[in-house]
Protein backbone atom coordinates (compact mmCIF):
# COMPACT_ATOMS: atom_id res chain seq x y z
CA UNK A 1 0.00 0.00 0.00
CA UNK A 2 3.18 2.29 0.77
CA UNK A 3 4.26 2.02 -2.63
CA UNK A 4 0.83 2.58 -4.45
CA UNK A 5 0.72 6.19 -1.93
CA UNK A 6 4.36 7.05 -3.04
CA UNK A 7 3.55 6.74 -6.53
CA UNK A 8 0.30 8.30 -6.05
CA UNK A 9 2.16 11.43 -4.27
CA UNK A 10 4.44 11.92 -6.52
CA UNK A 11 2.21 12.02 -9.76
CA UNK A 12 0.39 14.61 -7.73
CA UNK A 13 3.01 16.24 -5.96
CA UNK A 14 2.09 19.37 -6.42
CA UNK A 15 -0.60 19.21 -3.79
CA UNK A 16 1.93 18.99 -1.39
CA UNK A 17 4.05 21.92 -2.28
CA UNK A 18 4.65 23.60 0.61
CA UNK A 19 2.31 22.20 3.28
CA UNK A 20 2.33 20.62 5.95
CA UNK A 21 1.72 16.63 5.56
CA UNK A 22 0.37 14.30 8.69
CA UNK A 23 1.23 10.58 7.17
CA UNK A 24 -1.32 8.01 9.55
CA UNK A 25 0.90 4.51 9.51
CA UNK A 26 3.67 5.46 7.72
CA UNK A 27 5.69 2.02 7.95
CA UNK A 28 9.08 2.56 6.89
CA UNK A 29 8.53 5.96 5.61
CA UNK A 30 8.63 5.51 1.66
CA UNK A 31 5.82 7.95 0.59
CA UNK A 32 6.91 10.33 2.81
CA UNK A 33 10.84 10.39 1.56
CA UNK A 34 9.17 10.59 -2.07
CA UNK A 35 7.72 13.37 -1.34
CA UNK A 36 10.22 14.80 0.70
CA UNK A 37 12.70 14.38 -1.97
CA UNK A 38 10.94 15.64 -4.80
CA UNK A 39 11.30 18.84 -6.47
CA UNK A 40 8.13 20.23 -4.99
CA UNK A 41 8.48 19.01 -1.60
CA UNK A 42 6.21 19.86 1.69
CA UNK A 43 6.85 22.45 4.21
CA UNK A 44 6.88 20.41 6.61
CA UNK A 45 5.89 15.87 7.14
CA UNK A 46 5.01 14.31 9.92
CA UNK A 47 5.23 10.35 10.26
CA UNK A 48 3.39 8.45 12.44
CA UNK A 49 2.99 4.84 13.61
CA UNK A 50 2.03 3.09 16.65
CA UNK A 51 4.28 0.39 16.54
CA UNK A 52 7.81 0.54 18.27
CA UNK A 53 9.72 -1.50 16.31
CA UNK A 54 8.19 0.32 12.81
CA UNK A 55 9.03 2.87 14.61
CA UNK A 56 12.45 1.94 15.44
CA UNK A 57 12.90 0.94 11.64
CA UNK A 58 11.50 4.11 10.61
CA UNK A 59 13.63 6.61 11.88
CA UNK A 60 16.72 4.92 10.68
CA UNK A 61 15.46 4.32 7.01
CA UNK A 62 15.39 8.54 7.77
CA UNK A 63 18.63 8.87 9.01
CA UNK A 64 20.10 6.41 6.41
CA UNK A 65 18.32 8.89 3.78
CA UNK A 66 19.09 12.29 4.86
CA UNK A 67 22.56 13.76 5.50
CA UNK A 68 22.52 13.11 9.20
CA UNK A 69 25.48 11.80 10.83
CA UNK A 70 23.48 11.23 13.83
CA UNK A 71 21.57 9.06 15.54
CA UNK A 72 18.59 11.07 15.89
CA UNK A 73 16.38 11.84 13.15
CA UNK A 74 17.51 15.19 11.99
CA UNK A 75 14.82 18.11 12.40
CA UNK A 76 14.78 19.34 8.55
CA UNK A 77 15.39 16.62 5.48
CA UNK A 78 16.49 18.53 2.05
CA UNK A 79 14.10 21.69 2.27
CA UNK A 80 11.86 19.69 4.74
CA UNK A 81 10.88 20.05 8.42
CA UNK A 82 10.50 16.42 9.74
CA UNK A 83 9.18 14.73 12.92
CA UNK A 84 7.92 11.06 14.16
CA UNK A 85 5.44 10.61 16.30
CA UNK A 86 4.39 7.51 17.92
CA UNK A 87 0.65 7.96 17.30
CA UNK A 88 -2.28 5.86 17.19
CA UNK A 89 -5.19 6.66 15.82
CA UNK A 90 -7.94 4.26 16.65
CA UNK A 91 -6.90 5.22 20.34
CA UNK A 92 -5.89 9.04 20.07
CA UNK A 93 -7.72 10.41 17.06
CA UNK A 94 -8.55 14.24 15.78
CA UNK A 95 -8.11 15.88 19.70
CA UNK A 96 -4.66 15.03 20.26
CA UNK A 97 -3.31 15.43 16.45
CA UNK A 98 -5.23 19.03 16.58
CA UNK A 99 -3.46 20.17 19.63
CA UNK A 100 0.25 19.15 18.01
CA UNK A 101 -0.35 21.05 14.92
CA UNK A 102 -2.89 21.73 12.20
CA UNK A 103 -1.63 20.08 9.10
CA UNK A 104 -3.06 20.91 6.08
CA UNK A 105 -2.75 17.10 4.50
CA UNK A 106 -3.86 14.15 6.27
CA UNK A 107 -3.00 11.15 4.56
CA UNK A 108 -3.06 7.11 4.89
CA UNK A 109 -2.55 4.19 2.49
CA UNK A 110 -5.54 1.63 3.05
């Protein structure tokens, strides 16, 4: 499903020219480092996942990808702001997400 969203986002990246992205479940993080790396990327992405160990996996397929030399995942990727959240949204829903931020994309692959 990851790889159907990538492709998705990036034959329509230009929706996500400068906003800001909230990815629900983002696995190992392939649609967002499409989108992040494309020449219209987002202000700013958020991943998310509930799981730790996706989690785990997650922010080093980030690291791995940006220029960080670190082992935290760095706060801006190419012209992006970046974050990861351990969120879950059958539990945690709209109220928490909209007092973290207000992001202008929301999206999921099913």
């Amino acid at each position: 499903a990851g790889i159907a969203l990538a492709n998705w986002g990036i034959r329509n990246k230009e929706h996500f020219h400068f906003k800001r992205v909230f990815e629900l479940g983002s696995g190992l993080g392939l649609t967002g480092l499409a989108l992040i790396f494309s020449d219209t990327p987002p202000l700013s992405y958020t991943f998310s996942d509930c799981h730790p160990d996706v989690l785990q996996l997650l922010k080093k397929n980030i690291i791995l990808n940006s220029t960080s030399d670190g082992e935290d995942v760095p706060k801006r990727v190419n012209k992006t702001n970046v974050q990861v959240l351990d969120f879950d949204w059958s539990e945690e829903g709209g109220p928490r997400l909209s007092k973290l931020f207000q992001p202008d994309l929301i999206i999921a692959a099913g």
